[in-house]
PDB file of N, CA and C in Angstrom:
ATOM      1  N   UNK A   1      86.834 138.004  87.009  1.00  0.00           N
ATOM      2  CA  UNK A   1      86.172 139.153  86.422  1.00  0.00           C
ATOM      3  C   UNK A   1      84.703 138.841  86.216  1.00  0.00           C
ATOM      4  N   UNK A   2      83.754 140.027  86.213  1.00  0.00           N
ATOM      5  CA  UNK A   2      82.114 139.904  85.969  1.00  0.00           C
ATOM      6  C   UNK A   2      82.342 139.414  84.713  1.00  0.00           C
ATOM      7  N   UNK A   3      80.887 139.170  84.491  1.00  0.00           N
ATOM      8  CA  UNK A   3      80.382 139.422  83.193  1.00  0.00           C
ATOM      9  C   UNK A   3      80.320 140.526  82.334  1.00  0.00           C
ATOM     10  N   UNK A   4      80.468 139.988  80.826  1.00  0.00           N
ATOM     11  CA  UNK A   4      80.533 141.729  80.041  1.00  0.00           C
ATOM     12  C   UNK A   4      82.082 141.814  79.969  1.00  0.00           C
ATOM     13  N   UNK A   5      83.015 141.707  81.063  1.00  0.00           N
ATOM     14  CA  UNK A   5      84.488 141.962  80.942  1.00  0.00           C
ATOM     15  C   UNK A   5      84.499 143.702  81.048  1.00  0.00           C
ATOM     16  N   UNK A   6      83.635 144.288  82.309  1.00  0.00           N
ATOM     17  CA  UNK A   6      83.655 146.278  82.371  1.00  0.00           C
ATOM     18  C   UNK A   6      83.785 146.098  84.137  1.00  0.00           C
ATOM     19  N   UNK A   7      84.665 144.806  84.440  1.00  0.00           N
ATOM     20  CA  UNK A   7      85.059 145.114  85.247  1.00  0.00           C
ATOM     21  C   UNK A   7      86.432 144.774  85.598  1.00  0.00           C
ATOM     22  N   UNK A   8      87.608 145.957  86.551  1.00  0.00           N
ATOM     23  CA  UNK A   8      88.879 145.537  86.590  1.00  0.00           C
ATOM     24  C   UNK A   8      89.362 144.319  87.093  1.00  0.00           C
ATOM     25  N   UNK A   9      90.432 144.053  87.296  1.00  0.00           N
ATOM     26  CA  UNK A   9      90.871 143.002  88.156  1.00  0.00           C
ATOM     27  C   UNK A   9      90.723 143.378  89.851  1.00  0.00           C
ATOM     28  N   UNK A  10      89.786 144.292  90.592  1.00  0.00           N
ATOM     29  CA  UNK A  10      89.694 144.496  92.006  1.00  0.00           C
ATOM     30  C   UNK A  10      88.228 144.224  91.999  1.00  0.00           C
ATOM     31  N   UNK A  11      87.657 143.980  90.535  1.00  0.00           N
ATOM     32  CA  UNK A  11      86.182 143.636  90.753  1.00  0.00           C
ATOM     33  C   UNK A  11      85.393 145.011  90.739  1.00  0.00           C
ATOM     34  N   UNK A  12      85.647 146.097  90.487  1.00  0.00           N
ATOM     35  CA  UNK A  12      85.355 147.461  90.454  1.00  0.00           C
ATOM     36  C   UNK A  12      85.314 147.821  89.134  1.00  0.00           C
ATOM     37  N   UNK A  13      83.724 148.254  89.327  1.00  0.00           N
ATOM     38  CA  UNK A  13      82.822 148.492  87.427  1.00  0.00           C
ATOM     39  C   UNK A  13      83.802 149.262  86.974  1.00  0.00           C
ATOM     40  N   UNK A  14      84.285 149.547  85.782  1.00  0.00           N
ATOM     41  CA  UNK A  14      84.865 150.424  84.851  1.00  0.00           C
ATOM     42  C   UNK A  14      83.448 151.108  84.109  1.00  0.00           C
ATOM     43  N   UNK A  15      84.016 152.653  83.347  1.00  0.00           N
ATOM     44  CA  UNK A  15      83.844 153.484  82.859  1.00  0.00           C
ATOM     45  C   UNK A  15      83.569 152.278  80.973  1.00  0.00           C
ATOM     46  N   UNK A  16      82.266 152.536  80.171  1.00  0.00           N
ATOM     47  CA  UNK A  16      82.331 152.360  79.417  1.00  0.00           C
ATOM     48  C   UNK A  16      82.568 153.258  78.240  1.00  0.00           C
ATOM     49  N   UNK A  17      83.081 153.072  77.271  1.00  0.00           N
ATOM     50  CA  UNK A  17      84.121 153.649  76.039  1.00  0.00           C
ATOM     51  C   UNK A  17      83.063 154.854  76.250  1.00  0.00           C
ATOM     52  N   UNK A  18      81.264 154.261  75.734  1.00  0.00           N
ATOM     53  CA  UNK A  18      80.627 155.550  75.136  1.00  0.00           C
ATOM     54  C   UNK A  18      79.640 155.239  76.149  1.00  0.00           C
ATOM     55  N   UNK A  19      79.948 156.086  77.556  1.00  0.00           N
ATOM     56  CA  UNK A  19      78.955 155.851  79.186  1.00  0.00           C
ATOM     57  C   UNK A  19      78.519 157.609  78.730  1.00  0.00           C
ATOM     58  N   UNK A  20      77.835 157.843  80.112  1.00  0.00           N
ATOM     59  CA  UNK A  20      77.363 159.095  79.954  1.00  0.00           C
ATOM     60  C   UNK A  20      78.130 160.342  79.567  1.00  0.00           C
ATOM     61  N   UNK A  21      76.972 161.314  79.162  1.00  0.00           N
ATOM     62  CA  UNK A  21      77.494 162.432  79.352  1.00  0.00           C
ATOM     63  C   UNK A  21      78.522 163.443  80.325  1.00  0.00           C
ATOM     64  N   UNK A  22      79.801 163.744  79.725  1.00  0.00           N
ATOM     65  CA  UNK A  22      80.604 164.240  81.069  1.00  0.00           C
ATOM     66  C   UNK A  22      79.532 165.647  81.930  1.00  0.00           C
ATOM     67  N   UNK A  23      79.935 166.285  82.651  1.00  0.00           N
ATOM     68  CA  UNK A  23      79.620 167.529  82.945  1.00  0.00           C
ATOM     69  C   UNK A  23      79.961 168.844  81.934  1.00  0.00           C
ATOM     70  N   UNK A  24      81.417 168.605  81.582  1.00  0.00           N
ATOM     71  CA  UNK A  24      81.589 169.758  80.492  1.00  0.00           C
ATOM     72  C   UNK A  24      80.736 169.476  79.239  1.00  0.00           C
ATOM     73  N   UNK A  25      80.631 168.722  79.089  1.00  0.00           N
ATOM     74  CA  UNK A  25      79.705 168.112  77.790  1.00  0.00           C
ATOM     75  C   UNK A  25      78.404 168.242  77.850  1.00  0.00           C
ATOM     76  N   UNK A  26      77.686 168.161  78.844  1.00  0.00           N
ATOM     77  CA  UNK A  26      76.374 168.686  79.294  1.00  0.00           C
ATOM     78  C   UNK A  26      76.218 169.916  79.270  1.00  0.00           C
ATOM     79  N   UNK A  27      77.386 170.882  79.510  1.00  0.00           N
ATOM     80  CA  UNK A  27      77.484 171.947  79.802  1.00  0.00           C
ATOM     81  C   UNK A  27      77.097 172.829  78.252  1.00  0.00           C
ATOM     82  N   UNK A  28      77.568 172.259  77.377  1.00  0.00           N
ATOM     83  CA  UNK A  28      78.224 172.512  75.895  1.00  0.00           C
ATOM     84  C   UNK A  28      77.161 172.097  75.346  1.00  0.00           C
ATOM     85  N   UNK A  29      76.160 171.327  75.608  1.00  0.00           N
ATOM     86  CA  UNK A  29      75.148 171.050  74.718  1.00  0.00           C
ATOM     87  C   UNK A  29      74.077 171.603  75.133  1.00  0.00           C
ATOM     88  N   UNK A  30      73.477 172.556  73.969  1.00  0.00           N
ATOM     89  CA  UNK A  30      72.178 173.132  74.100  1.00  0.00           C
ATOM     90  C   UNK A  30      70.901 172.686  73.999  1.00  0.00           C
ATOM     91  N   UNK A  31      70.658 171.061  74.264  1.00  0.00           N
ATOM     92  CA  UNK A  31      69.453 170.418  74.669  1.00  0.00           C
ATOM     93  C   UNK A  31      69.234 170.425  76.101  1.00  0.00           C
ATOM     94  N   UNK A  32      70.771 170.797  76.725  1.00  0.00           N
ATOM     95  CA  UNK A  32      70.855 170.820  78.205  1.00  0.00           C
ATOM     96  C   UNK A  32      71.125 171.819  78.990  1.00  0.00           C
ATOM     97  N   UNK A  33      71.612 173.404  77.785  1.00  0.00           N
ATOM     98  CA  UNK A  33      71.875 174.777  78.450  1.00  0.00           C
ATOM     99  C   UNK A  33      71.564 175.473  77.542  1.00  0.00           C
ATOM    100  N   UNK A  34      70.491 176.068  77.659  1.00  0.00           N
ATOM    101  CA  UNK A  34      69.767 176.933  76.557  1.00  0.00           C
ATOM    102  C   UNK A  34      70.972 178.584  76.880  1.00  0.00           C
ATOM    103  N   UNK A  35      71.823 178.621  77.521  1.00  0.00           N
ATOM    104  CA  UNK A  35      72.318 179.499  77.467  1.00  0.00           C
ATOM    105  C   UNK A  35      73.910 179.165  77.173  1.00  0.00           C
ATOM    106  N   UNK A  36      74.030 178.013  76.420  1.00  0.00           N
ATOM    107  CA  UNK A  36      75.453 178.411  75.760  1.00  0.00           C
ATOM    108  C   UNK A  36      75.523 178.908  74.752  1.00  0.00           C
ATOM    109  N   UNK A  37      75.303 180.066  73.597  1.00  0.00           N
ATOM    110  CA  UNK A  37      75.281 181.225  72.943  1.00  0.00           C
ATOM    111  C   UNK A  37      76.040 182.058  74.073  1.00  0.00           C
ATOM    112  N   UNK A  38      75.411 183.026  75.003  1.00  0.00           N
ATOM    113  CA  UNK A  38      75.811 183.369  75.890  1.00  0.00           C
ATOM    114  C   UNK A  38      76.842 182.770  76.656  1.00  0.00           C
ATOM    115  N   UNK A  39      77.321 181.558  77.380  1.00  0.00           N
ATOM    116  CA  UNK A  39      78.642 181.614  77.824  1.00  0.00           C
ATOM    117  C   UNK A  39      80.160 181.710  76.681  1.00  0.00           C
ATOM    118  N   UNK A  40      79.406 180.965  75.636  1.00  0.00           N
ATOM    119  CA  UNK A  40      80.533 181.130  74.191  1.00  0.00           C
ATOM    120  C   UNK A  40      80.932 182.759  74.029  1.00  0.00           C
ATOM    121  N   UNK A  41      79.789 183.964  74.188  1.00  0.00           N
ATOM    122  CA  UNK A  41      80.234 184.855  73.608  1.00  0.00           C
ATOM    123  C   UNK A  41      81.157 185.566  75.133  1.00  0.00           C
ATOM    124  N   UNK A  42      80.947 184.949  76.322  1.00  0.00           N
ATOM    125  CA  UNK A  42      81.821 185.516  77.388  1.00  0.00           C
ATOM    126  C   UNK A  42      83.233 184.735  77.206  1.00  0.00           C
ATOM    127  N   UNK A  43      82.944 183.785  76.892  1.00  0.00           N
ATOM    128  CA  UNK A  43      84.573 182.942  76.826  1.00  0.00           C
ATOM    129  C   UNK A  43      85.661 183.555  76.041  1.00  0.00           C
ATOM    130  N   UNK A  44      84.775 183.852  74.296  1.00  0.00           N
ATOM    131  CA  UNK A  44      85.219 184.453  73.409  1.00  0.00           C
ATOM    132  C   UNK A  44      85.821 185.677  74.079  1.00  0.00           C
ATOM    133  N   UNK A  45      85.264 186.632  74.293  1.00  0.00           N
ATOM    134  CA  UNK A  45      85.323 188.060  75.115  1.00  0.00           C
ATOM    135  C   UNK A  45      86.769 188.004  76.271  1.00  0.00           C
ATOM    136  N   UNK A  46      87.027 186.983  77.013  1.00  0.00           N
ATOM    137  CA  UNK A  46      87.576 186.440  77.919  1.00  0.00           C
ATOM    138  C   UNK A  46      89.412 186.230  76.875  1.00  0.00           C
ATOM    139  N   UNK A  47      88.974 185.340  75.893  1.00  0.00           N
ATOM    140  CA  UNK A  47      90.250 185.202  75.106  1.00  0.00           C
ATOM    141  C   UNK A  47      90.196 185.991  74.665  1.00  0.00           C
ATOM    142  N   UNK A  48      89.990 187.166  73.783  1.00  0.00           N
ATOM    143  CA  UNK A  48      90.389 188.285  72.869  1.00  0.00           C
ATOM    144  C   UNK A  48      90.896 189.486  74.067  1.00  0.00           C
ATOM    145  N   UNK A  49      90.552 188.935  75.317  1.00  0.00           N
ATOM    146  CA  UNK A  49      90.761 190.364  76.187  1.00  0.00           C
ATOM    147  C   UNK A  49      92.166 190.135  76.911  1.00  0.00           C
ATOM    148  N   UNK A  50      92.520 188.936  76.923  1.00  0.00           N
ATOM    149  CA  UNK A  50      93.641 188.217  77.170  1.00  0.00           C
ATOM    150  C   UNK A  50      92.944 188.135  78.765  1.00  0.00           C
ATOM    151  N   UNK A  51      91.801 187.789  79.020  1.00  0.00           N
ATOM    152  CA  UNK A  51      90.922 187.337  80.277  1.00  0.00           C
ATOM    153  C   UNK A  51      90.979 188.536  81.400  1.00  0.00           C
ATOM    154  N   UNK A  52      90.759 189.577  80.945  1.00  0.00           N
ATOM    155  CA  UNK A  52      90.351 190.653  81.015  1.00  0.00           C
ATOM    156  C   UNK A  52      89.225 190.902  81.736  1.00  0.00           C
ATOM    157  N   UNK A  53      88.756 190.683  82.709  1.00  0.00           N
ATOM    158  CA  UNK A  53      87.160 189.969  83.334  1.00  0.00           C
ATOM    159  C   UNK A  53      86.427 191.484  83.416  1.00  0.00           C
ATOM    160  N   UNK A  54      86.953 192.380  83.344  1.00  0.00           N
ATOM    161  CA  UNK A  54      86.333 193.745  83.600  1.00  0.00           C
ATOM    162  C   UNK A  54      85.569 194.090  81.990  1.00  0.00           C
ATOM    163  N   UNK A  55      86.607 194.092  81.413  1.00  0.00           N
ATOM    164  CA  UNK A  55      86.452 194.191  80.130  1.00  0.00           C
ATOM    165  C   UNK A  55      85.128 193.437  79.480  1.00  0.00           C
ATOM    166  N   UNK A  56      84.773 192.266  79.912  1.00  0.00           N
ATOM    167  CA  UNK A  56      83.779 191.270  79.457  1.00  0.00           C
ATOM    168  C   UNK A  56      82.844 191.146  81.081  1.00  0.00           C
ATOM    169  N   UNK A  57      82.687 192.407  81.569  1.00  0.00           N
ATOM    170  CA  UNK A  57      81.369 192.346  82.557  1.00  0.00           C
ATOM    171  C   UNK A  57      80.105 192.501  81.816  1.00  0.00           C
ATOM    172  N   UNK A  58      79.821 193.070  80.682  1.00  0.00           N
ATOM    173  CA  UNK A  58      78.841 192.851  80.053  1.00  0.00           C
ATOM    174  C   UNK A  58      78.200 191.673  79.285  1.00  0.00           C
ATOM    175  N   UNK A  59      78.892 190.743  78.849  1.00  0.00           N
ATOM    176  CA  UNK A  59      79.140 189.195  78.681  1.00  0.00           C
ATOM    177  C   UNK A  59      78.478 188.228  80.216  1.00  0.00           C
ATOM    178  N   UNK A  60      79.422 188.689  81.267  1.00  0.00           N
ATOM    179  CA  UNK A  60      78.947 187.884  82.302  1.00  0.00           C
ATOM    180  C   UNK A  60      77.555 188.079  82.933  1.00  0.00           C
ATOM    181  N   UNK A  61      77.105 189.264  82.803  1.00  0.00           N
ATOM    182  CA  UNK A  61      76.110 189.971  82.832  1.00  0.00           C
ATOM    183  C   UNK A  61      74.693 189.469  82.463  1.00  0.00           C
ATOM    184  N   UNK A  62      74.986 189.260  80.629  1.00  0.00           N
ATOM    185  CA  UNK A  62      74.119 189.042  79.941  1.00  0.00           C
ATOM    186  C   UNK A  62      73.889 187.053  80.314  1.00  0.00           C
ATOM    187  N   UNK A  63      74.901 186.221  80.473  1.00  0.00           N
ATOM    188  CA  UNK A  63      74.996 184.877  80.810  1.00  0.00           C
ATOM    189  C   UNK A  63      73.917 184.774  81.803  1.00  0.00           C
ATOM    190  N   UNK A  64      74.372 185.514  82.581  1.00  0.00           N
ATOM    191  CA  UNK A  64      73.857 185.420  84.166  1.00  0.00           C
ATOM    192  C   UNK A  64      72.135 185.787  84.194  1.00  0.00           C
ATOM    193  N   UNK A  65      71.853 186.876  83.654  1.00  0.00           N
ATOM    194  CA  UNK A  65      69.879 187.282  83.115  1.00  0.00           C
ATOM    195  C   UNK A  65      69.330 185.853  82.377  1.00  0.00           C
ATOM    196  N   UNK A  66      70.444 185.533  81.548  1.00  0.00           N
ATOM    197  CA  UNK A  66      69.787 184.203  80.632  1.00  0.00           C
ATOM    198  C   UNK A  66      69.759 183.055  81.297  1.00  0.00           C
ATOM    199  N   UNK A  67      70.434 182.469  82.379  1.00  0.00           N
ATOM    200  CA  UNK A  67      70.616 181.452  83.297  1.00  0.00           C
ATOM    201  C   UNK A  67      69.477 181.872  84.137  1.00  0.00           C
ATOM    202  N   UNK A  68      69.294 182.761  85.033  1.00  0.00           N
ATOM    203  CA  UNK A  68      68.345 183.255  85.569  1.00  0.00           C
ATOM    204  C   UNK A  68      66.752 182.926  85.113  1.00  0.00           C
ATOM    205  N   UNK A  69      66.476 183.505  83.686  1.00  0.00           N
ATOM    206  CA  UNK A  69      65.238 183.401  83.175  1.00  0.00           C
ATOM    207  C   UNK A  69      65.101 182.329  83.102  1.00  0.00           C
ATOM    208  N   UNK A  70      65.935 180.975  82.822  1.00  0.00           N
ATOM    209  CA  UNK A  70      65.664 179.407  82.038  1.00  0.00           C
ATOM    210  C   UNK A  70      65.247 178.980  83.586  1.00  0.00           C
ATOM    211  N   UNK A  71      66.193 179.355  84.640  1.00  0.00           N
ATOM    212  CA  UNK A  71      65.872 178.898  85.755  1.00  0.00           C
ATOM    213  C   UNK A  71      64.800 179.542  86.429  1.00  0.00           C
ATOM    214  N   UNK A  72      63.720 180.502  85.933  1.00  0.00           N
ATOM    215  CA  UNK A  72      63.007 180.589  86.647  1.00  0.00           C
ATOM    216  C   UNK A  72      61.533 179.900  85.988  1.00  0.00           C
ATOM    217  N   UNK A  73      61.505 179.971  84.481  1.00  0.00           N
ATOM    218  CA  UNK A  73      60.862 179.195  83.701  1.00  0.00           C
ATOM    219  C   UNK A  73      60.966 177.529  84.332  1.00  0.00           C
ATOM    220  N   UNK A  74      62.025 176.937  84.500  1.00  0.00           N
ATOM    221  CA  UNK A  74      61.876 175.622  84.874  1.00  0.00           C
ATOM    222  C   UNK A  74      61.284 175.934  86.236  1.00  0.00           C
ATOM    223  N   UNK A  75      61.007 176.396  87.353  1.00  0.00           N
ATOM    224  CA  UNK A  75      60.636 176.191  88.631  1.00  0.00           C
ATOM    225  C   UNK A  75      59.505 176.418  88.382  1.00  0.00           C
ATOM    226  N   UNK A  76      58.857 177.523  87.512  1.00  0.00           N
ATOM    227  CA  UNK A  76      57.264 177.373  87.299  1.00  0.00           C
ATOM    228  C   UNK A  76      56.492 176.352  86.321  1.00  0.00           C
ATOM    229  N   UNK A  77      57.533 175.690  85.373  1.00  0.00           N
ATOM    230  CA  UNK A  77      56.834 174.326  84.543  1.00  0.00           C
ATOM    231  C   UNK A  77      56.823 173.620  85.765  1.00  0.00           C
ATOM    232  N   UNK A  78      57.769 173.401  86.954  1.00  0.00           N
ATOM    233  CA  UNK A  78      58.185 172.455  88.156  1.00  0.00           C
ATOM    234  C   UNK A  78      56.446 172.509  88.966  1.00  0.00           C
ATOM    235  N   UNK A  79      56.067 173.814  88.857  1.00  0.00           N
ATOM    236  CA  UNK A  79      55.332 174.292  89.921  1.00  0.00           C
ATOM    237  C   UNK A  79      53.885 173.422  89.142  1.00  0.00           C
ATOM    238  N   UNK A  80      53.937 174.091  88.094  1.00  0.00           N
ATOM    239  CA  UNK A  80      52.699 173.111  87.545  1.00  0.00           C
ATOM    240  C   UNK A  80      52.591 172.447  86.518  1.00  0.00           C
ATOM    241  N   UNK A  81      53.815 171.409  87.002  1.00  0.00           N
ATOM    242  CA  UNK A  81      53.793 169.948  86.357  1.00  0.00           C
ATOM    243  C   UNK A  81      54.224 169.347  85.320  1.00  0.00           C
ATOM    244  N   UNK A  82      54.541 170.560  84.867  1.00  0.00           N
ATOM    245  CA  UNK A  82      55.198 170.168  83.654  1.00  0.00           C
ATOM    246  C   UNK A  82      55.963 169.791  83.369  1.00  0.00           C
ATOM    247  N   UNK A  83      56.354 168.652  82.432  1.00  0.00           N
ATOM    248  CA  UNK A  83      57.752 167.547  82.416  1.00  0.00           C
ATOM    249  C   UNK A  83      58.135 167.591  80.751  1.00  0.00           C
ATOM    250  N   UNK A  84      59.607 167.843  80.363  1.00  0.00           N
ATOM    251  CA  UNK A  84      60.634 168.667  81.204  1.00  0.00           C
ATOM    252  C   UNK A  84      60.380 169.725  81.851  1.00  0.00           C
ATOM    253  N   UNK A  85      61.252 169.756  82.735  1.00  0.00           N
ATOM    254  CA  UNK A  85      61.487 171.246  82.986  1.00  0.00           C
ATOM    255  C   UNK A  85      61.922 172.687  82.462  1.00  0.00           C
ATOM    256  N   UNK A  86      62.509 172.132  81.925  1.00  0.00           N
ATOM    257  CA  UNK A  86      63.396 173.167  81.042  1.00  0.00           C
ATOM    258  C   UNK A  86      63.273 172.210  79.981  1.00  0.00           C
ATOM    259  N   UNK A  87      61.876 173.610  78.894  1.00  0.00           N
ATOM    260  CA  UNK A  87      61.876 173.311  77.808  1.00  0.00           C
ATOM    261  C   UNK A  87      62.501 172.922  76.273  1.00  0.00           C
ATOM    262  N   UNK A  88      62.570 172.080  75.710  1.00  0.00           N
ATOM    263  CA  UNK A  88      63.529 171.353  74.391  1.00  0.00           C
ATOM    264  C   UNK A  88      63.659 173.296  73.636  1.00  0.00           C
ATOM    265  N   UNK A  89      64.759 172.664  72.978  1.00  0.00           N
ATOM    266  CA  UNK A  89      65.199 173.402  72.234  1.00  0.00           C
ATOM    267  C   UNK A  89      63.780 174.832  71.626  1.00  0.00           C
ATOM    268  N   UNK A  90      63.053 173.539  70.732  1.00  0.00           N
ATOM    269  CA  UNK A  90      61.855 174.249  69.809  1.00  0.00           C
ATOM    270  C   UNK A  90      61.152 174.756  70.626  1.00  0.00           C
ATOM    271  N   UNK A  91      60.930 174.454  72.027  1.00  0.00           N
ATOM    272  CA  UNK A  91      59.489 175.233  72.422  1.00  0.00           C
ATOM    273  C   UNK A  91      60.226 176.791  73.572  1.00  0.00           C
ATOM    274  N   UNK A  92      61.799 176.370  73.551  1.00  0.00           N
ATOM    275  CA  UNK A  92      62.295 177.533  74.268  1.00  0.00           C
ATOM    276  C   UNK A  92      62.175 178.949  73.054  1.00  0.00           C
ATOM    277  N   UNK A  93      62.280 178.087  71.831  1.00  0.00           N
ATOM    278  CA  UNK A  93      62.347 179.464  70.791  1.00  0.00           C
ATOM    279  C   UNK A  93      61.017 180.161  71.051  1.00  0.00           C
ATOM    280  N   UNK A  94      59.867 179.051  71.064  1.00  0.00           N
ATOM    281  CA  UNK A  94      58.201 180.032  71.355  1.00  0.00           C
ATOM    282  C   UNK A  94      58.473 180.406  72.216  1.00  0.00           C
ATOM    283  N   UNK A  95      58.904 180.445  73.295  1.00  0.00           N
ATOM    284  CA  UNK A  95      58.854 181.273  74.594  1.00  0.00           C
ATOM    285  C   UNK A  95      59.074 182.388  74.543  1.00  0.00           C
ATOM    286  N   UNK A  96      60.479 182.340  73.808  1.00  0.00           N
ATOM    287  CA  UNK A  96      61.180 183.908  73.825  1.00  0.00           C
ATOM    288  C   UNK A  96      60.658 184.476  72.888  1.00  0.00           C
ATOM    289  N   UNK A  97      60.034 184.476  71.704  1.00  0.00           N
ATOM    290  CA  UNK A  97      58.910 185.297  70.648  1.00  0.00           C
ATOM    291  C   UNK A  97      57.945 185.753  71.777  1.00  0.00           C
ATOM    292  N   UNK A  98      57.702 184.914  72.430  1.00  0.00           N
ATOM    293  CA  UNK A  98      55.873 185.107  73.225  1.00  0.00           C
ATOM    294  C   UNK A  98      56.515 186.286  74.251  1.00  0.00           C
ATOM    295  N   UNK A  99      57.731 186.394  74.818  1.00  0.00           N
ATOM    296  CA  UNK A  99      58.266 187.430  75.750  1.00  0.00           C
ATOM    297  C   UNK A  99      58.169 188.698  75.069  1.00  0.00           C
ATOM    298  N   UNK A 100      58.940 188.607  73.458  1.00  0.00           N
ATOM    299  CA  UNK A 100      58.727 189.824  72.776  1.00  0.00           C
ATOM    300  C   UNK A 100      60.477 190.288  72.630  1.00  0.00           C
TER     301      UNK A 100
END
């Protein structure tokens, strides 16, 4: 076995206890999706409708404008230079005041 002991007996790195962020977990955190408000209130919509997808087109709707805008905001910080891309939490709130 390596060093450290994070690797199996085939010599192949293992997964540590507390390694990265999964994907659903990225997904779920709003330092990384300024639009989960919006997928929560389609999910919600989704279970109370007994997943009803017609029923909650206005939900998917509204997700989809808000994914849209973050992603078009990051391609123009992208465009001029600005690092992140997609602004932290606090400066996404100025944005959307400054939209109106």
């Amino acid at each position: 076995m390596g060093e450290g002991g994070n690797e199996n007996k085939f010599g192949k790195k293992q997964f540590q206890e507390h390694g990265p962020k999964t994907s659903a977990k990225k997904w779920t955190d709003r330092d990384n999706n300024p639009c989960v408000a919006e997928a929560d209130a389609s999910y919600k919509c989704l279970h109370e409708t007994n997943f009803d997808r017609k029923s909650c087109q206005t939900y998917f709707v509204n997700y989809q404008n808000c994914q849209r805008f973050w992603m078009n905001i990051s391609k123009e910080r992208r465009r001029l230079g600005i690092k992140p891309s997609l602004p932290p939490p606090e400066e996404r709130d100025r944005i959307l005041q400054e939209m109106g």
